[in-house]
PDB file of N, CA and C in Angstrom:
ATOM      1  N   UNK A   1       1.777   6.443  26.296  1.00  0.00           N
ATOM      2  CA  UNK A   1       1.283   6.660  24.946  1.00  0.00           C
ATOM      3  C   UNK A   1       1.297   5.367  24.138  1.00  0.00           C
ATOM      4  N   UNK A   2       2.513   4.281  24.235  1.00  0.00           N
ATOM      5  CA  UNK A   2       2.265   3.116  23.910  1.00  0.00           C
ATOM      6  C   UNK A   2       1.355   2.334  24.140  1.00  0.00           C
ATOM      7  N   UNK A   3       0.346   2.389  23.748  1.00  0.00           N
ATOM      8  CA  UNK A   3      -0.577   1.421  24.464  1.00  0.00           C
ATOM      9  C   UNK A   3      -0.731   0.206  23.218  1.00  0.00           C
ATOM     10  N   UNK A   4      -1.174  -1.131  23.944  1.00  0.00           N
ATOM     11  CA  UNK A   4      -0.870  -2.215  23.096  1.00  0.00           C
ATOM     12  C   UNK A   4      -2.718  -1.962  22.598  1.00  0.00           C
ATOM     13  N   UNK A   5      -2.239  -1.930  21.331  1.00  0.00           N
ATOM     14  CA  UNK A   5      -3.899  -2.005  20.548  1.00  0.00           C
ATOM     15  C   UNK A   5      -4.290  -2.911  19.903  1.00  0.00           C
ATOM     16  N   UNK A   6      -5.602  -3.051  19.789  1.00  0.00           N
ATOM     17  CA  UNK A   6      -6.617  -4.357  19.236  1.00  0.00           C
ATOM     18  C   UNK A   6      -6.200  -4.086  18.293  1.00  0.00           C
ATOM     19  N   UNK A   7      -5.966  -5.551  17.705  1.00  0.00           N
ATOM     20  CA  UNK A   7      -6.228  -5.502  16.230  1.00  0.00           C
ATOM     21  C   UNK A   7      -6.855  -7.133  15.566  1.00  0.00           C
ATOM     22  N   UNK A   8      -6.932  -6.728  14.095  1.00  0.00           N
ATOM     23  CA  UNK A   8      -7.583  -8.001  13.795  1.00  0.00           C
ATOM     24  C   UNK A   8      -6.934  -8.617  12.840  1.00  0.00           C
ATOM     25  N   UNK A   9      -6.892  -9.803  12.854  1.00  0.00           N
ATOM     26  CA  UNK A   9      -6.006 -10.409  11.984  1.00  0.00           C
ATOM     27  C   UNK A   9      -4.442  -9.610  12.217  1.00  0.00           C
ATOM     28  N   UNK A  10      -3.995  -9.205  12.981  1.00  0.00           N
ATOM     29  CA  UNK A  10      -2.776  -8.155  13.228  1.00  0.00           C
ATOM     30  C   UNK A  10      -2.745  -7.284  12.502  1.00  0.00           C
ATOM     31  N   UNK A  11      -3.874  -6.738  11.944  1.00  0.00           N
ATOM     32  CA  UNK A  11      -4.131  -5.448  10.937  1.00  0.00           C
ATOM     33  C   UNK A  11      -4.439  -4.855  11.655  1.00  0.00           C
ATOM     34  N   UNK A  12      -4.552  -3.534  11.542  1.00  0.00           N
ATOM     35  CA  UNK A  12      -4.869  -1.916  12.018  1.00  0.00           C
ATOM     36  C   UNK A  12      -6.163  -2.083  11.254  1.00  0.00           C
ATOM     37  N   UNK A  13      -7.259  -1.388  12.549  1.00  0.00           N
ATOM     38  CA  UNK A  13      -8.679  -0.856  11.589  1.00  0.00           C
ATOM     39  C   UNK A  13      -8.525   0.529  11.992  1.00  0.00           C
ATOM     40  N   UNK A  14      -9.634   0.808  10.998  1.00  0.00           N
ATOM     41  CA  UNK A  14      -9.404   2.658  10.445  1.00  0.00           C
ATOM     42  C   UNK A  14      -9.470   2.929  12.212  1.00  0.00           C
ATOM     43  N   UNK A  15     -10.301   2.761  13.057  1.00  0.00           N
ATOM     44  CA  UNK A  15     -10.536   3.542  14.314  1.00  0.00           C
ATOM     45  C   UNK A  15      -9.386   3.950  15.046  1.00  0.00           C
ATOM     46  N   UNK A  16      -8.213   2.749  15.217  1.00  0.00           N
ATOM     47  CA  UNK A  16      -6.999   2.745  15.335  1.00  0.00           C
ATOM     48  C   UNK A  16      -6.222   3.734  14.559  1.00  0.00           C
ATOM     49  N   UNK A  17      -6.102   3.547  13.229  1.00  0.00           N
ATOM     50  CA  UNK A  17      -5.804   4.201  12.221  1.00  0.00           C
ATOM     51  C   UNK A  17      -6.019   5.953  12.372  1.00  0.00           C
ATOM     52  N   UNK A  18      -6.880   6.425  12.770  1.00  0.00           N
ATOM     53  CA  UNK A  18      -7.262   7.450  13.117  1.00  0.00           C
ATOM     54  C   UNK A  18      -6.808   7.925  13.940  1.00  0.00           C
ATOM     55  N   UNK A  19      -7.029   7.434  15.126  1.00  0.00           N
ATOM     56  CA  UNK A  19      -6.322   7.845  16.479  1.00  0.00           C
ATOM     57  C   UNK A  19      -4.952   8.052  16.148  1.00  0.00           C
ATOM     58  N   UNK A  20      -4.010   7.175  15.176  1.00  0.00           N
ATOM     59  CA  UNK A  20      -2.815   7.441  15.349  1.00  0.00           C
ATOM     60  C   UNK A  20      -2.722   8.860  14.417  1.00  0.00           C
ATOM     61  N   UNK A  21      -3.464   8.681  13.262  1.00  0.00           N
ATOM     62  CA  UNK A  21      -2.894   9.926  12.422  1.00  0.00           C
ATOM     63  C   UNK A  21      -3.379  10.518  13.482  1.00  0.00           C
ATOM     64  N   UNK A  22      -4.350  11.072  13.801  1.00  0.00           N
ATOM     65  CA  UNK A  22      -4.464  12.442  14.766  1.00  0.00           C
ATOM     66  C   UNK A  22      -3.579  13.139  15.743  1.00  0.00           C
ATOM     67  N   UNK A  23      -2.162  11.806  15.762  1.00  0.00           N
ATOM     68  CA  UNK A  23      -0.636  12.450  16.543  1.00  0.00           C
ATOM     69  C   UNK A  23      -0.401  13.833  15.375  1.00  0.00           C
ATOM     70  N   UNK A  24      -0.100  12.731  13.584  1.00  0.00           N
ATOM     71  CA  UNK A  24       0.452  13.503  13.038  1.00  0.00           C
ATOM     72  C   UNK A  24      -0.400  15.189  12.934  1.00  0.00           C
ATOM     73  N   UNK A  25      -1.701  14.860  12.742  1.00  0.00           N
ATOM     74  CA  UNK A  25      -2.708  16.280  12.118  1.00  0.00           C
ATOM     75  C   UNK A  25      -2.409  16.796  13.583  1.00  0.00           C
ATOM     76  N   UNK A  26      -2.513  17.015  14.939  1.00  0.00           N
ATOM     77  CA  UNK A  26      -2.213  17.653  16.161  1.00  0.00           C
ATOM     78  C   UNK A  26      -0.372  18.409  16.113  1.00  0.00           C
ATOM     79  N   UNK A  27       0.492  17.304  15.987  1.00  0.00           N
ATOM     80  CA  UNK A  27       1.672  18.105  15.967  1.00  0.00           C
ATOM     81  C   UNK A  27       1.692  19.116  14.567  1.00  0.00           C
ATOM     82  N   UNK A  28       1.580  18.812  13.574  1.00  0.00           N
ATOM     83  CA  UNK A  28       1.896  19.524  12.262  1.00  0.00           C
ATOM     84  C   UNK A  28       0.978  20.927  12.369  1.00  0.00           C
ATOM     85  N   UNK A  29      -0.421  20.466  12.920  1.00  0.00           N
ATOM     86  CA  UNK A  29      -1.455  21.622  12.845  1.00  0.00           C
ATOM     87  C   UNK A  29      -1.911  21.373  11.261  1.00  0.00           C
ATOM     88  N   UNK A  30      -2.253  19.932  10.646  1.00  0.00           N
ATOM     89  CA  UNK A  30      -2.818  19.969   9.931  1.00  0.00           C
ATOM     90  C   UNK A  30      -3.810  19.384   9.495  1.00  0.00           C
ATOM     91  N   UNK A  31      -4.763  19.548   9.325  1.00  0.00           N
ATOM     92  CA  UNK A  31      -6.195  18.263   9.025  1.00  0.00           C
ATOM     93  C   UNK A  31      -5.582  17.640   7.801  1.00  0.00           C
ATOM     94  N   UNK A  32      -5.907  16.459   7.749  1.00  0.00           N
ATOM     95  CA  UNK A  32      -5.655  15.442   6.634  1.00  0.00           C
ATOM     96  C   UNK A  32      -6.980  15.456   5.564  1.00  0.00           C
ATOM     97  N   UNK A  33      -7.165  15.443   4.647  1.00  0.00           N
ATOM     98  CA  UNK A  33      -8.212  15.397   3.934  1.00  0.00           C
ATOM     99  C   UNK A  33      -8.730  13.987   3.726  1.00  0.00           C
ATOM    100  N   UNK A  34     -10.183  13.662   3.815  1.00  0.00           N
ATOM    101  CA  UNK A  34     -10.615  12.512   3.825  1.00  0.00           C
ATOM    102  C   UNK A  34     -10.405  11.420   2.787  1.00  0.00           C
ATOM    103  N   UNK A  35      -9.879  11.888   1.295  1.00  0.00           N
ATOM    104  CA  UNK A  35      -9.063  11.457   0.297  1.00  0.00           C
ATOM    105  C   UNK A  35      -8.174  10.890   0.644  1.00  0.00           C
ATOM    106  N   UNK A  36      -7.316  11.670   1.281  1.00  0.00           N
ATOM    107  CA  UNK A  36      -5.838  11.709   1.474  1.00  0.00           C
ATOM    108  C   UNK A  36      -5.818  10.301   2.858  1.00  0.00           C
ATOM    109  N   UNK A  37      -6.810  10.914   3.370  1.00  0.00           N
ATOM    110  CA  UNK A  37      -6.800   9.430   4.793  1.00  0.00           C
ATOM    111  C   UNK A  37      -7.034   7.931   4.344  1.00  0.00           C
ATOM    112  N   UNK A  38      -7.815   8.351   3.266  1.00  0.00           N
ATOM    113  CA  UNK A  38      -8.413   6.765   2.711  1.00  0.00           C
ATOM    114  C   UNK A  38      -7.036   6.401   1.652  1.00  0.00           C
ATOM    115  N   UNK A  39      -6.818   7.136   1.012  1.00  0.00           N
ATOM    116  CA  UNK A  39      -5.356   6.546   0.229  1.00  0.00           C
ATOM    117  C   UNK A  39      -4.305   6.382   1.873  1.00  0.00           C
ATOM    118  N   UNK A  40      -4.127   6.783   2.805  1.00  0.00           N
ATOM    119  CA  UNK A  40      -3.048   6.615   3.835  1.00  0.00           C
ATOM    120  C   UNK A  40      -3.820   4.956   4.255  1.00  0.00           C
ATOM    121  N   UNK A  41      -5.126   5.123   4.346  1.00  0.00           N
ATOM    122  CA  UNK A  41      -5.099   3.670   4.977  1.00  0.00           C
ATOM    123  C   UNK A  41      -4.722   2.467   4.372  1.00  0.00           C
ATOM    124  N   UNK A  42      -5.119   2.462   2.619  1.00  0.00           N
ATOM    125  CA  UNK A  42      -5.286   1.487   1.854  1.00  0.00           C
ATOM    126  C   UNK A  42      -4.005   1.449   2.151  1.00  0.00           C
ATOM    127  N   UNK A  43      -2.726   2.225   2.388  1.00  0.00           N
ATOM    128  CA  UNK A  43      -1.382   1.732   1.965  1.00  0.00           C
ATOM    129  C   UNK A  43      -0.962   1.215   3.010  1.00  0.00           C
ATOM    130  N   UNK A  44      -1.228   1.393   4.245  1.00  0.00           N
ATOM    131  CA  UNK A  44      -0.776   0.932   5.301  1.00  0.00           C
ATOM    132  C   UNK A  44      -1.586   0.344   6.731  1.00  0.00           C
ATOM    133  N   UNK A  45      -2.782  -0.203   5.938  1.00  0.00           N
ATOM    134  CA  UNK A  45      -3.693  -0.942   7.225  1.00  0.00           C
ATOM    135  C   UNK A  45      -2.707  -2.652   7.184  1.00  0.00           C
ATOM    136  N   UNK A  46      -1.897  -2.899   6.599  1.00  0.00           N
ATOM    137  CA  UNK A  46      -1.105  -4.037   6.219  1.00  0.00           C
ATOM    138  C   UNK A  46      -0.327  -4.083   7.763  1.00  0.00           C
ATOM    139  N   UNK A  47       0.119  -2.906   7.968  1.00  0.00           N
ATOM    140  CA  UNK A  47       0.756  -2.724   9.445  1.00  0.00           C
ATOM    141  C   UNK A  47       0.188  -2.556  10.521  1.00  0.00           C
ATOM    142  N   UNK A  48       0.955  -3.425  11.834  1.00  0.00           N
ATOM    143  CA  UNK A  48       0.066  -3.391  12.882  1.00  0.00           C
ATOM    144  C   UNK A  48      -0.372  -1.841  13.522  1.00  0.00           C
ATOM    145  N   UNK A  49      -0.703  -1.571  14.224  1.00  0.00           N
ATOM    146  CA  UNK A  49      -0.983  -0.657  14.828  1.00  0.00           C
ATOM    147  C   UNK A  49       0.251  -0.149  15.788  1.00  0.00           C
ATOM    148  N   UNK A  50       0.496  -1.173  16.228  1.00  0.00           N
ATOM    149  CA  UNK A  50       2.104  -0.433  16.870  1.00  0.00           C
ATOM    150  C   UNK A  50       3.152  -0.151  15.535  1.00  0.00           C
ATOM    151  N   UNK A  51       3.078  -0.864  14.818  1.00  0.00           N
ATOM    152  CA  UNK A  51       4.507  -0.211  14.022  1.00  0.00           C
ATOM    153  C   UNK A  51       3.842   1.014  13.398  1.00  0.00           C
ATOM    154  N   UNK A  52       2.650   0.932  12.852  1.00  0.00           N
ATOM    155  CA  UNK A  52       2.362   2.497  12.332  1.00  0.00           C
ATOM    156  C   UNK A  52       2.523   3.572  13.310  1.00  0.00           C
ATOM    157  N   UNK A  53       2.562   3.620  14.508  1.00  0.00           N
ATOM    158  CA  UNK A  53       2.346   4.773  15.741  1.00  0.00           C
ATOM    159  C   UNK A  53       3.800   4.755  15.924  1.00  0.00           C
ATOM    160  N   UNK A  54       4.692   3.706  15.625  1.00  0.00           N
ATOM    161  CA  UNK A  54       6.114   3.910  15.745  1.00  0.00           C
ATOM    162  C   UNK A  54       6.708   4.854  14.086  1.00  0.00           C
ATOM    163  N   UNK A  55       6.006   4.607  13.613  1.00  0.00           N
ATOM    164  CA  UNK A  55       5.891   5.048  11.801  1.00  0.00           C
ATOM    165  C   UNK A  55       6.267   6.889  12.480  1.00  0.00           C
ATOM    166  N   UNK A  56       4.590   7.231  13.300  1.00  0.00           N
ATOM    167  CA  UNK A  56       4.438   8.226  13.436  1.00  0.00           C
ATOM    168  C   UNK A  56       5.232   9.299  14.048  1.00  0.00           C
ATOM    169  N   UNK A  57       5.575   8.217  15.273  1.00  0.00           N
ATOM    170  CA  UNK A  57       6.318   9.213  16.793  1.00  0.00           C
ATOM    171  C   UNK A  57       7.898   9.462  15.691  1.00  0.00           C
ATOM    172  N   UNK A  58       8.260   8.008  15.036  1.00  0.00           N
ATOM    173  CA  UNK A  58       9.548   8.592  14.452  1.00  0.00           C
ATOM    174  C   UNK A  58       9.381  10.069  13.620  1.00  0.00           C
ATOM    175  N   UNK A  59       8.055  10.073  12.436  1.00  0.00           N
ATOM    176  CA  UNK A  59       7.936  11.089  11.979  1.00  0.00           C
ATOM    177  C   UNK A  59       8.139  12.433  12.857  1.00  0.00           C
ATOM    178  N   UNK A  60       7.450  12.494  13.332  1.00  0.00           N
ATOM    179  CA  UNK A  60       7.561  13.547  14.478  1.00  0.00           C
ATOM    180  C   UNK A  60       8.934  13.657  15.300  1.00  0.00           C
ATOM    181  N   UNK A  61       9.498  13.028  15.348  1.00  0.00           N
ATOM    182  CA  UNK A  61      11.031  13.379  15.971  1.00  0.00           C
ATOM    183  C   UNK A  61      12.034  13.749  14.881  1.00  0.00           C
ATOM    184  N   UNK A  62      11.561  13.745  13.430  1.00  0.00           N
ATOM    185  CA  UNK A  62      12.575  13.997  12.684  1.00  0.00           C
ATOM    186  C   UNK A  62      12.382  14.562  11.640  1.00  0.00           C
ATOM    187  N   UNK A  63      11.009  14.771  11.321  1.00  0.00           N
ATOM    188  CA  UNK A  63      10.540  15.441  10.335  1.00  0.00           C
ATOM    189  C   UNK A  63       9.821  16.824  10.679  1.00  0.00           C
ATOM    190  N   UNK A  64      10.481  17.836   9.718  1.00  0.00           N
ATOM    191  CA  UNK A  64      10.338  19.313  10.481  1.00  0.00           C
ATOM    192  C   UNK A  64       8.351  19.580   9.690  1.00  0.00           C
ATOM    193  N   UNK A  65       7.929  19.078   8.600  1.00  0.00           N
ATOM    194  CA  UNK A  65       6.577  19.493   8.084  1.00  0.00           C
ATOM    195  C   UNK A  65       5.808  18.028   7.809  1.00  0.00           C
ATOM    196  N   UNK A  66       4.781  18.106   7.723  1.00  0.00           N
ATOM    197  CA  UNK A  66       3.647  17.222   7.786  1.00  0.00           C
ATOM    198  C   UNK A  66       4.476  16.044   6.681  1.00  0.00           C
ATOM    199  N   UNK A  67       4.712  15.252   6.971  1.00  0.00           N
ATOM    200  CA  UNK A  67       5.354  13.973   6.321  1.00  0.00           C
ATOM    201  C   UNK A  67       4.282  13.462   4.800  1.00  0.00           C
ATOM    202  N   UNK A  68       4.794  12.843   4.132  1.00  0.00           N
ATOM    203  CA  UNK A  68       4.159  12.430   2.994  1.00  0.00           C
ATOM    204  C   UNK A  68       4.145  11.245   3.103  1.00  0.00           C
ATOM    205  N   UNK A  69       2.994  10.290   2.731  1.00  0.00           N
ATOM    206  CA  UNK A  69       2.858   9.065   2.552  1.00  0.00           C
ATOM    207  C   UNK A  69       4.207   8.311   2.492  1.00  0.00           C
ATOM    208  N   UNK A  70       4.623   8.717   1.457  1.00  0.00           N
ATOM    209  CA  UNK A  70       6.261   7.979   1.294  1.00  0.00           C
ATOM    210  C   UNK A  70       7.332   7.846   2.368  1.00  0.00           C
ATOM    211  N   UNK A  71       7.411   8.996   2.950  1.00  0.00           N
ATOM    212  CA  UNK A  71       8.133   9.578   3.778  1.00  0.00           C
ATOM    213  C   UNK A  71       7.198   8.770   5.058  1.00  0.00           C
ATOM    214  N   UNK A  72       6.578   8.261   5.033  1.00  0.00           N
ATOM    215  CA  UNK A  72       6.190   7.969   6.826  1.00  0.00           C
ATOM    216  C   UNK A  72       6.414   6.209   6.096  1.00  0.00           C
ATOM    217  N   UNK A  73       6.447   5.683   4.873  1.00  0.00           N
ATOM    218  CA  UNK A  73       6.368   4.621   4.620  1.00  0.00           C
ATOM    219  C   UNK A  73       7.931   3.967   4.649  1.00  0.00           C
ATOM    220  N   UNK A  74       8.563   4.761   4.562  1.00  0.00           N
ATOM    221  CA  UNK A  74       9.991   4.537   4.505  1.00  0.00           C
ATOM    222  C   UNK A  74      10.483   4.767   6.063  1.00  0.00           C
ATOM    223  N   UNK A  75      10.011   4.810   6.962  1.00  0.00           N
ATOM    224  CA  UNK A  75      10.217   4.985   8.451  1.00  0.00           C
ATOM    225  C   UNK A  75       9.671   3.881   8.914  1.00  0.00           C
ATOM    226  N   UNK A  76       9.237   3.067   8.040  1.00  0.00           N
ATOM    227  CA  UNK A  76       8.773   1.319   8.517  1.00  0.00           C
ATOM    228  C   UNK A  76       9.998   0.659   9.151  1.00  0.00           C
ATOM    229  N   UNK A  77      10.357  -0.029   9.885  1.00  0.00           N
ATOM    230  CA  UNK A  77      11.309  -1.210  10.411  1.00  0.00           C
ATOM    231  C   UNK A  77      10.997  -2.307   9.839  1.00  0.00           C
ATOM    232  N   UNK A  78      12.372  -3.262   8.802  1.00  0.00           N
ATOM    233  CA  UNK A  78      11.864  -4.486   8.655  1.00  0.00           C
ATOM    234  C   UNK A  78      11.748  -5.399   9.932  1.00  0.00           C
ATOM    235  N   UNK A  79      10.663  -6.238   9.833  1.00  0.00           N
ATOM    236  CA  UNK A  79      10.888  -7.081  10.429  1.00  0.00           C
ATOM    237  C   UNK A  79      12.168  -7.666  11.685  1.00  0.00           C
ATOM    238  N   UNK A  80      13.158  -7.976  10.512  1.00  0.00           N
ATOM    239  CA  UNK A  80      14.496  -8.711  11.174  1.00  0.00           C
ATOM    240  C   UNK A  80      14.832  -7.676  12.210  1.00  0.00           C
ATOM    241  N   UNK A  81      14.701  -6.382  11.970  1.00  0.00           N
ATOM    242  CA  UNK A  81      15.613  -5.635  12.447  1.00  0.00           C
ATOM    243  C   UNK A  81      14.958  -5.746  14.158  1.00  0.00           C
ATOM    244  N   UNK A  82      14.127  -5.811  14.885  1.00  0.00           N
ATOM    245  CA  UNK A  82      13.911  -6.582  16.424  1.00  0.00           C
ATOM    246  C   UNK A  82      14.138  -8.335  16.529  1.00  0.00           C
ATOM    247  N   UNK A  83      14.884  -8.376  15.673  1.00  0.00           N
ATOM    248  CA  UNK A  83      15.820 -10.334  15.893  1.00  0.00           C
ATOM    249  C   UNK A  83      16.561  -9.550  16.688  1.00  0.00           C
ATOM    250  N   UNK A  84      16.399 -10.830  18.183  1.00  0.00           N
ATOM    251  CA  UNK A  84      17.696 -10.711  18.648  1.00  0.00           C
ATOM    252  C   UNK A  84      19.036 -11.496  18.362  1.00  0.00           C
ATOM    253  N   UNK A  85      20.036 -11.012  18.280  1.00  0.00           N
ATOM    254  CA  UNK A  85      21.250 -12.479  17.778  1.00  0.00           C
ATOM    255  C   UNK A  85      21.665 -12.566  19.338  1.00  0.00           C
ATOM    256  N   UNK A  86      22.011 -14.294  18.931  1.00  0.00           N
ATOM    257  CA  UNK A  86      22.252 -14.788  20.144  1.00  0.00           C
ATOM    258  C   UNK A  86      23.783 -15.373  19.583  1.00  0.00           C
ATOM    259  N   UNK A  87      24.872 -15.452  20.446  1.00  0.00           N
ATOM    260  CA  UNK A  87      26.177 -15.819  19.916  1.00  0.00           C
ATOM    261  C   UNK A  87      26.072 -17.440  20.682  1.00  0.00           C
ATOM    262  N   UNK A  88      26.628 -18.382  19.275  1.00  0.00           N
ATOM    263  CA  UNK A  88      26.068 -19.598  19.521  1.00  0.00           C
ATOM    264  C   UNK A  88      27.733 -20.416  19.148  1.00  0.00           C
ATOM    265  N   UNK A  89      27.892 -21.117  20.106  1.00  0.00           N
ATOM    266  CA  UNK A  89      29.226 -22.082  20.194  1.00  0.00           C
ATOM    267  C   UNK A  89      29.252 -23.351  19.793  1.00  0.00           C
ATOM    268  N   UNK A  90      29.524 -23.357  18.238  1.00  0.00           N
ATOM    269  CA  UNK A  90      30.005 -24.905  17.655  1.00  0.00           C
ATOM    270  C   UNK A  90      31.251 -25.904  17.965  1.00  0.00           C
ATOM    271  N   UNK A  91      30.626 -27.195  17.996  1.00  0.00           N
ATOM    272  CA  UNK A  91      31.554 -28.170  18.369  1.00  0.00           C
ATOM    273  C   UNK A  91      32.858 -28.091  16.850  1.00  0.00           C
ATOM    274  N   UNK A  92      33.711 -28.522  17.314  1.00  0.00           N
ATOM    275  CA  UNK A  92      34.572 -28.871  15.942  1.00  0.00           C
ATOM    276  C   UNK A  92      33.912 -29.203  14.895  1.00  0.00           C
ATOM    277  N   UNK A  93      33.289 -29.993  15.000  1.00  0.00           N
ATOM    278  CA  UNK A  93      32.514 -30.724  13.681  1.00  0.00           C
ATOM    279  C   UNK A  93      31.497 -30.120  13.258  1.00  0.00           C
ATOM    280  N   UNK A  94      30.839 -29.496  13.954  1.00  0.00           N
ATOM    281  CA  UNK A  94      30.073 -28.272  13.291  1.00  0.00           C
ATOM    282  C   UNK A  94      30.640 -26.847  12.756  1.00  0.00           C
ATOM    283  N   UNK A  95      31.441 -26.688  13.475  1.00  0.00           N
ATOM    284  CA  UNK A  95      32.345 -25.579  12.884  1.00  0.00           C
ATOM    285  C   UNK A  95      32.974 -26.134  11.121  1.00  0.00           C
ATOM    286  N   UNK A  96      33.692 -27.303  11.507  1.00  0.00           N
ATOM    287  CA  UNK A  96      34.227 -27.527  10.316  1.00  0.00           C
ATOM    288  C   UNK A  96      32.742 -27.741   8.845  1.00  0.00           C
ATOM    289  N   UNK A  97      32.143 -27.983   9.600  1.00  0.00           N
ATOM    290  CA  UNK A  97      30.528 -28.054   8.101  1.00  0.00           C
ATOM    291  C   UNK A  97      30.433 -26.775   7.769  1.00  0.00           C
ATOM    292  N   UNK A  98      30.172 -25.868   9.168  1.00  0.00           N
ATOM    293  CA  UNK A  98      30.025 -24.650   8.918  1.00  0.00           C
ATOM    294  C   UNK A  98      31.443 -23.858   8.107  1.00  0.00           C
ATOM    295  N   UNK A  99      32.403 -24.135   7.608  1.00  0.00           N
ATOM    296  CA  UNK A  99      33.337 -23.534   7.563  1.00  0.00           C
ATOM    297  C   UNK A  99      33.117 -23.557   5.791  1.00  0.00           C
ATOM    298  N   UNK A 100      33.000 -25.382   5.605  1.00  0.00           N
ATOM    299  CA  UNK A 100      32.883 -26.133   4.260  1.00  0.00           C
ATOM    300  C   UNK A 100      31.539 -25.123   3.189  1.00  0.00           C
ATOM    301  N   UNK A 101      30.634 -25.221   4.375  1.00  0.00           N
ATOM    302  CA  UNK A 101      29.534 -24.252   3.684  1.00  0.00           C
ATOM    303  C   UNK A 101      29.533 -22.640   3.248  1.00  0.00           C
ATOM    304  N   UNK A 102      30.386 -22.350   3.822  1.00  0.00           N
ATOM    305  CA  UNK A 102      30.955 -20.795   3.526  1.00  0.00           C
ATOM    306  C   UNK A 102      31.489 -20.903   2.090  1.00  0.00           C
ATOM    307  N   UNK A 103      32.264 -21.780   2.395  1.00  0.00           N
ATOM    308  CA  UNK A 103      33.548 -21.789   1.099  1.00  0.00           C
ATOM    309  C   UNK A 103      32.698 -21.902  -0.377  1.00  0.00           C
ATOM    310  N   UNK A 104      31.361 -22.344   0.012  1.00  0.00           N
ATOM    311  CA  UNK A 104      30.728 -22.312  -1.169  1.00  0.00           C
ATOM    312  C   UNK A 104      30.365 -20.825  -2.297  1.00  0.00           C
ATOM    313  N   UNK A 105      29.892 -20.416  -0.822  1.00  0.00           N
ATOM    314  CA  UNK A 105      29.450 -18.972  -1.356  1.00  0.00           C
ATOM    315  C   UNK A 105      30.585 -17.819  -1.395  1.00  0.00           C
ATOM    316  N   UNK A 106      31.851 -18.234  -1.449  1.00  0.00           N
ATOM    317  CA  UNK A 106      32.747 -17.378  -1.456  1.00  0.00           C
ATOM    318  C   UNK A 106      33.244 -17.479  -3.148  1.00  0.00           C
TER     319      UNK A 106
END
């Protein structure tokens, strides 16, 4: 079901866009109104096409009725949150800068 999708400029176009709502209107059993689709796109063609379909599948695993704009917008992932941390080993002398620089913000 993941499939990696075209996009342009790393934007979602409506065709994309479509296909994914049609997870949500299929599980809920509800048609979206063509209003209602064009306000869903303007707010979120900003997102690629995979994070919106990740937007979706989350909706659907956790939301018991047809989700609201808000509610599928707040199921976004920032960014950072796929950083991986890597644990990184300072020499003395970097430790000690790094230590000096803390003390600032404390």
């Amino acid at each position: 079901m993941k499939e990696k999708m075209k996009e342009k400029n790393g934007k979602m176009d409506k065709r994309n866009f479509r296909k994914i709502t049609e997870m949500l209107e299929e599980n809920y059993n509800k048609k979206m109104d063509i209003r209602i689709f064009g306000l869903w796109y303007e707010e979120l063609k900003d997102c690629t096409a995979n994070e919106y379909q990740n937007m979706v599948i989350e909706a659907i695993k956790t939301k018991k009725f047809m989700p609201t704009l808000a509610e599928i917008k707040e199921l976004k992932r920032p960014k950072w949150f796929d950083i991986e941390v890597k644990k990184v080993e300072l020499d003395a002398e970097n430790k000690i800068m790094l230590e000096e620089l803390l003390k600032e913000f404390q």
